[in-house]
PDB file of N, CA and C in Angstrom:
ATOM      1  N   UNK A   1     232.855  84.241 286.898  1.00  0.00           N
ATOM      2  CA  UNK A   1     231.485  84.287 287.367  1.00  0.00           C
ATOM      3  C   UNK A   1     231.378  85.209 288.571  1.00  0.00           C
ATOM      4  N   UNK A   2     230.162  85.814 289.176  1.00  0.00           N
ATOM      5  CA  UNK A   2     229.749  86.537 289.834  1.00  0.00           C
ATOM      6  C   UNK A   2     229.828  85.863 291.056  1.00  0.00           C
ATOM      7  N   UNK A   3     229.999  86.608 292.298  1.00  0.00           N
ATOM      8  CA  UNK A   3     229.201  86.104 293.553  1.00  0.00           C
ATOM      9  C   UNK A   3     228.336  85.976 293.920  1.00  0.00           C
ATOM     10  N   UNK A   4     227.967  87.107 293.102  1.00  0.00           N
ATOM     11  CA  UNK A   4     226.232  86.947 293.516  1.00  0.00           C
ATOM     12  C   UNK A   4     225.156  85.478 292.827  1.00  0.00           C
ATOM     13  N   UNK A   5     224.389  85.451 293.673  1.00  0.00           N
ATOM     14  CA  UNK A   5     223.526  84.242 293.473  1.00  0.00           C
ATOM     15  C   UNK A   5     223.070  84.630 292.203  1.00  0.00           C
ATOM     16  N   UNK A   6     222.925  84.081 291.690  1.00  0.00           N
ATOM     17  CA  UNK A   6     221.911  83.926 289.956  1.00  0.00           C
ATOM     18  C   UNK A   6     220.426  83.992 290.258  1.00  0.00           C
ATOM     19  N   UNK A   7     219.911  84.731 289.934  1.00  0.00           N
ATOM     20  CA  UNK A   7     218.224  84.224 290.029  1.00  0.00           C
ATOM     21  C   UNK A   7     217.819  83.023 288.969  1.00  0.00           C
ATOM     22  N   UNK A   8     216.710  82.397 289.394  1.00  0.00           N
ATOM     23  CA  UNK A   8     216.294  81.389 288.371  1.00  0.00           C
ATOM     24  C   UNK A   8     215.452  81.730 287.523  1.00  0.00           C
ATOM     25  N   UNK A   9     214.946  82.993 287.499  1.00  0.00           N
ATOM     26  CA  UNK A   9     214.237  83.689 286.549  1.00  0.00           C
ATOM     27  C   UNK A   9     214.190  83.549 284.985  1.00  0.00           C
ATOM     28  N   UNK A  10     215.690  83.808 285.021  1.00  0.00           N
ATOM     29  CA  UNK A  10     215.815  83.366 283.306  1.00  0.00           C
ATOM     30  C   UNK A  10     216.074  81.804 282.537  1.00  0.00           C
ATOM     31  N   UNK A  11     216.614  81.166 283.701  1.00  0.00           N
ATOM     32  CA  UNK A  11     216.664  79.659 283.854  1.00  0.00           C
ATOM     33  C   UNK A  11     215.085  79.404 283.304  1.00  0.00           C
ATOM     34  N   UNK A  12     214.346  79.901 284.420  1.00  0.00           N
ATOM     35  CA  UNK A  12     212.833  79.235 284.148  1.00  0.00           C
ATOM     36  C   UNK A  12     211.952  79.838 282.627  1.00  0.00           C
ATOM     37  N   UNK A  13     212.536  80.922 282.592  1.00  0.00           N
ATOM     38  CA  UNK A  13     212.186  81.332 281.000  1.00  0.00           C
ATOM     39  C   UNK A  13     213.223  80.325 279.953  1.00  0.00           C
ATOM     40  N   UNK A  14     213.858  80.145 279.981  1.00  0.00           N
ATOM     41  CA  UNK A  14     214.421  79.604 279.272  1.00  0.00           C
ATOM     42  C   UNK A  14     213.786  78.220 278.503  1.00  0.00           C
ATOM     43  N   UNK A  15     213.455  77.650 280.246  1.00  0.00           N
ATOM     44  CA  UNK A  15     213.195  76.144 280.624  1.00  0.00           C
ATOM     45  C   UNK A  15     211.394  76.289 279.777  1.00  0.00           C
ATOM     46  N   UNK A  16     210.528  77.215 280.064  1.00  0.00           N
ATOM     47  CA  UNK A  16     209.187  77.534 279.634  1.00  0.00           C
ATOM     48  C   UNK A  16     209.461  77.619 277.769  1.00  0.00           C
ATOM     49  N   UNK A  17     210.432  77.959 277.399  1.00  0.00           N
ATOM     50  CA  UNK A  17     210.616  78.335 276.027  1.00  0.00           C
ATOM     51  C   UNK A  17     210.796  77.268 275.203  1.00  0.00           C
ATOM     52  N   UNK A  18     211.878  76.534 276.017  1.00  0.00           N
ATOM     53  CA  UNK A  18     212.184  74.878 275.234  1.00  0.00           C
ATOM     54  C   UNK A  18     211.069  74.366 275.466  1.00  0.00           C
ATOM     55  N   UNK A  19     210.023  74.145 276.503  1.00  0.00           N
ATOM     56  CA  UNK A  19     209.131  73.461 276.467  1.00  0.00           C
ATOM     57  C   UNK A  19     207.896  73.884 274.967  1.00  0.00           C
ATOM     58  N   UNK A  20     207.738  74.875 275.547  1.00  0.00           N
ATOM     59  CA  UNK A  20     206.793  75.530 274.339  1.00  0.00           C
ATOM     60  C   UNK A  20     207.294  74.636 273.082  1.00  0.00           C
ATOM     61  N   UNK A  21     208.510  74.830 272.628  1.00  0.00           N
ATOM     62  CA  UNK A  21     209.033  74.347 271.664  1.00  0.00           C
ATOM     63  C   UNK A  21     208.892  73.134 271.261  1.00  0.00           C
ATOM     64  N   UNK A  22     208.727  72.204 272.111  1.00  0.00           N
ATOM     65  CA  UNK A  22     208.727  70.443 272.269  1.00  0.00           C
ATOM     66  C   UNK A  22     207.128  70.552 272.165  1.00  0.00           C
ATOM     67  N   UNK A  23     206.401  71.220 272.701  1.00  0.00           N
ATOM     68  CA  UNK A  23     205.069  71.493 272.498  1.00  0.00           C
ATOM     69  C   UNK A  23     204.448  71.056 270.856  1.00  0.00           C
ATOM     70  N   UNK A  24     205.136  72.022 270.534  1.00  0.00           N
ATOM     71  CA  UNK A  24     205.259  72.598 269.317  1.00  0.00           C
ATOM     72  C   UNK A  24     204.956  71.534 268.528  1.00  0.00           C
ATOM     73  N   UNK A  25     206.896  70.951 268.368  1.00  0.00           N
ATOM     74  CA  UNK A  25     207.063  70.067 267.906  1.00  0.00           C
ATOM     75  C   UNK A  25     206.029  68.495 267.866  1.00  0.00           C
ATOM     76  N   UNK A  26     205.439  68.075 268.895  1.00  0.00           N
ATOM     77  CA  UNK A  26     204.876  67.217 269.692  1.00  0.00           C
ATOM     78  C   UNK A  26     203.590  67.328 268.449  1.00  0.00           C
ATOM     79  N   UNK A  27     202.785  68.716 268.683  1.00  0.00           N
ATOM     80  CA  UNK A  27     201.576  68.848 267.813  1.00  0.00           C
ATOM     81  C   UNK A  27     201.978  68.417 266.412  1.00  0.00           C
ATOM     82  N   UNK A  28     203.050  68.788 265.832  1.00  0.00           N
ATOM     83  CA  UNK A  28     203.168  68.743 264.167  1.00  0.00           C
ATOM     84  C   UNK A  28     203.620  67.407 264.291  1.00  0.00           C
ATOM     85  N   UNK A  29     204.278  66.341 265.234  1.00  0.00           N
ATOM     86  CA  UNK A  29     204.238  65.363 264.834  1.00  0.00           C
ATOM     87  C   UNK A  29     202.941  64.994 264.653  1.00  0.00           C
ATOM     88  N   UNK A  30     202.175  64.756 265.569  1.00  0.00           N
ATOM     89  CA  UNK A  30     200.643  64.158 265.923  1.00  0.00           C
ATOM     90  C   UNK A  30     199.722  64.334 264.845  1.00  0.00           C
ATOM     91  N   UNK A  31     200.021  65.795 264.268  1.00  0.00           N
ATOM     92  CA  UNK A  31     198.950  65.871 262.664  1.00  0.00           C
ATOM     93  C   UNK A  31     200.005  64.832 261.944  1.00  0.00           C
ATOM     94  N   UNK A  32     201.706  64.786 261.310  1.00  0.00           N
ATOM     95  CA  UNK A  32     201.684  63.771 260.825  1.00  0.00           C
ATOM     96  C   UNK A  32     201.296  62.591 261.256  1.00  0.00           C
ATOM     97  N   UNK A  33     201.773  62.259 261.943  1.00  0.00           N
ATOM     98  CA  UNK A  33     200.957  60.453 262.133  1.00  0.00           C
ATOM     99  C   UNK A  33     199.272  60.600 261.486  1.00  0.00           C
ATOM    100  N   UNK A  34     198.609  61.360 262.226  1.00  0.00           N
ATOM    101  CA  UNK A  34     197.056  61.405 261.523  1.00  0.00           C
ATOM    102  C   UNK A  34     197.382  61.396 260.154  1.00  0.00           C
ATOM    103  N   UNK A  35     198.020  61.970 259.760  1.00  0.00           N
ATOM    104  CA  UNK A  35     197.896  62.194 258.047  1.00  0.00           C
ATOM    105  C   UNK A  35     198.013  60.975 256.739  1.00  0.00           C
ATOM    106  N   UNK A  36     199.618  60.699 257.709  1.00  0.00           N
ATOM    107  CA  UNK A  36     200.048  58.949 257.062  1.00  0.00           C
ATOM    108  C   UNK A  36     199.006  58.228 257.432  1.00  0.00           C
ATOM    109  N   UNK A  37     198.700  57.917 258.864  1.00  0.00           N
ATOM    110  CA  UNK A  37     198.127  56.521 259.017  1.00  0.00           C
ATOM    111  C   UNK A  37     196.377  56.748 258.145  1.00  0.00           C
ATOM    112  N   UNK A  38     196.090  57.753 257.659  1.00  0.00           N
ATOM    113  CA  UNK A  38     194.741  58.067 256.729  1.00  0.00           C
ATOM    114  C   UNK A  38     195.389  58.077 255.186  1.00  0.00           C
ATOM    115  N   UNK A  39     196.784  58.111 254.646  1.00  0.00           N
ATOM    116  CA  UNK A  39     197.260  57.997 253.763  1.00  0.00           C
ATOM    117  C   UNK A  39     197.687  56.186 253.877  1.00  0.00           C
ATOM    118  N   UNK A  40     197.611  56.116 254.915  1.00  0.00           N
ATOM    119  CA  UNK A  40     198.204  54.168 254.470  1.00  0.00           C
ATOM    120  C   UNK A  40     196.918  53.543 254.053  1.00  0.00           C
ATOM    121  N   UNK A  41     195.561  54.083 254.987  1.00  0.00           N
ATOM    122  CA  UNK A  41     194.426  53.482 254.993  1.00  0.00           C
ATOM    123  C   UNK A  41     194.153  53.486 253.192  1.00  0.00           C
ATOM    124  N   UNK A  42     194.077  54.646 252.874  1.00  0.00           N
ATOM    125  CA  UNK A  42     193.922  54.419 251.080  1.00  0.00           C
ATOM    126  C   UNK A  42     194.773  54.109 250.610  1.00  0.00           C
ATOM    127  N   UNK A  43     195.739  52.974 250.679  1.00  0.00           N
ATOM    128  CA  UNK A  43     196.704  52.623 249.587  1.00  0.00           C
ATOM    129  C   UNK A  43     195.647  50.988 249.527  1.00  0.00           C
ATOM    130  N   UNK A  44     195.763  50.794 248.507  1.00  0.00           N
ATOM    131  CA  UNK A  44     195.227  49.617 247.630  1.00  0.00           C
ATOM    132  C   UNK A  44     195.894  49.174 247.094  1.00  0.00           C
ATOM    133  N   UNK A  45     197.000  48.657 247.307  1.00  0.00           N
ATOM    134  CA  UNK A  45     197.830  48.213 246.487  1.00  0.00           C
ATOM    135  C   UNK A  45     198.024  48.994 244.822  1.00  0.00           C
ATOM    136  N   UNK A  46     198.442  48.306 244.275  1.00  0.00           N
ATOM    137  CA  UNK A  46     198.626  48.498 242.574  1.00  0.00           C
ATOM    138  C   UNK A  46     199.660  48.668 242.203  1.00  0.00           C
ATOM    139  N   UNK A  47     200.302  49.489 241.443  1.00  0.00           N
ATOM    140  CA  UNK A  47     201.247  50.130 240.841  1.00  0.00           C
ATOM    141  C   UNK A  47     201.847  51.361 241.157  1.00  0.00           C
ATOM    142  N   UNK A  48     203.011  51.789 241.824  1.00  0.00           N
ATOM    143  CA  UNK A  48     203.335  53.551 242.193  1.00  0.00           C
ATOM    144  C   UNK A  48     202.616  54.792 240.907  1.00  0.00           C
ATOM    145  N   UNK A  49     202.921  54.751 239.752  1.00  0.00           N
ATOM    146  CA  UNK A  49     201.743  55.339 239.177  1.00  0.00           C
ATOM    147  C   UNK A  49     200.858  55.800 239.188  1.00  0.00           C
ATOM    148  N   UNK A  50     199.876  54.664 240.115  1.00  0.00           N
ATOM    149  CA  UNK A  50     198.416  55.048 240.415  1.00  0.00           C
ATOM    150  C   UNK A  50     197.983  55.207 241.794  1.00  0.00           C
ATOM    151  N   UNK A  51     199.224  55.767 242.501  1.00  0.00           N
ATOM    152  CA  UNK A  51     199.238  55.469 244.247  1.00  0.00           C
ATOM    153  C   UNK A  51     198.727  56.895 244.543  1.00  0.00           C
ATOM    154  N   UNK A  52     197.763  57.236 245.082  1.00  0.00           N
ATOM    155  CA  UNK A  52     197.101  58.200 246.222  1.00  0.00           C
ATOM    156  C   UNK A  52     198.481  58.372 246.970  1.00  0.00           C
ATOM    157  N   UNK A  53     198.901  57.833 247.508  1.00  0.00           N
ATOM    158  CA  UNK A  53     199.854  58.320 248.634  1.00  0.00           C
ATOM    159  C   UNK A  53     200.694  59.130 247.859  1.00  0.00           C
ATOM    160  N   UNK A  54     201.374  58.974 247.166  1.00  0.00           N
ATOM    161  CA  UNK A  54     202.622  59.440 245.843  1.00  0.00           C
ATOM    162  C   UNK A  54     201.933  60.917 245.329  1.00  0.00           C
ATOM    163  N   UNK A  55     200.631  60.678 245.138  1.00  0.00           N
ATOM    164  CA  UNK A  55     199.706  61.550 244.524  1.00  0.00           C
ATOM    165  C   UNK A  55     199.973  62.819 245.782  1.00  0.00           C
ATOM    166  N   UNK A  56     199.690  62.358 247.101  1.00  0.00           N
ATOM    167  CA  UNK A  56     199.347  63.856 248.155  1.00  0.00           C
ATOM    168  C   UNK A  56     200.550  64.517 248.565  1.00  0.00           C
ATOM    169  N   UNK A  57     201.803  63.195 248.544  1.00  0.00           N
ATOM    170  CA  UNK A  57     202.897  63.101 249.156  1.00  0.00           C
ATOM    171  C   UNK A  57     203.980  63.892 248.146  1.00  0.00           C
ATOM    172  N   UNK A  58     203.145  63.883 246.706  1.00  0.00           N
ATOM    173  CA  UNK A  58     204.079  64.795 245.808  1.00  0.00           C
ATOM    174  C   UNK A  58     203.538  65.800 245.267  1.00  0.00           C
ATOM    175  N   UNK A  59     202.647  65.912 245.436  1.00  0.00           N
ATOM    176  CA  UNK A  59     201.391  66.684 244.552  1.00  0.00           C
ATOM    177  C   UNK A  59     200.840  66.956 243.008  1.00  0.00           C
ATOM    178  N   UNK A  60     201.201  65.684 242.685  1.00  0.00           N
ATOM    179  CA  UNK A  60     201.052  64.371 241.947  1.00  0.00           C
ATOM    180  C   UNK A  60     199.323  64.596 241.161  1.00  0.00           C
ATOM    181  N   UNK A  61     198.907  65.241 240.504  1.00  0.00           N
ATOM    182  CA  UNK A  61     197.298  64.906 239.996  1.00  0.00           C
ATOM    183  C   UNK A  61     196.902  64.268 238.596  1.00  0.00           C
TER     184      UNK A  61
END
């Protein structure tokens, strides 16, 4: 390693990048949950056969 001091410059890019990323991640969970918990709301019981969920979840028509 160097003597010289390190700047934190790229540290903090770094640190801004993973975040973005968790960002990211964070949003695409949040549409799933919306998606399931509006896919649990229409399950009606019955038979897998005739399941809406199976239907969106496989693309099932």
């Amino acid at each position: 390693m160097s003597d010289l001091p390190a700047s934190c410059a790229a540290l903090d890019a770094k640190v801004e990048e993973q975040l973005e990323q968790v960002r990211i991640r964070l949003r695409d969970l949040n549409a799933m949950e919306r998606e399931l918990t509006r896919l649990s709301a229409c399950c009606e019981g019955g038979v897998i056969h005739d399941c809406r969920i199976v239907e969106s979840l496989f693309g099932r028509s």
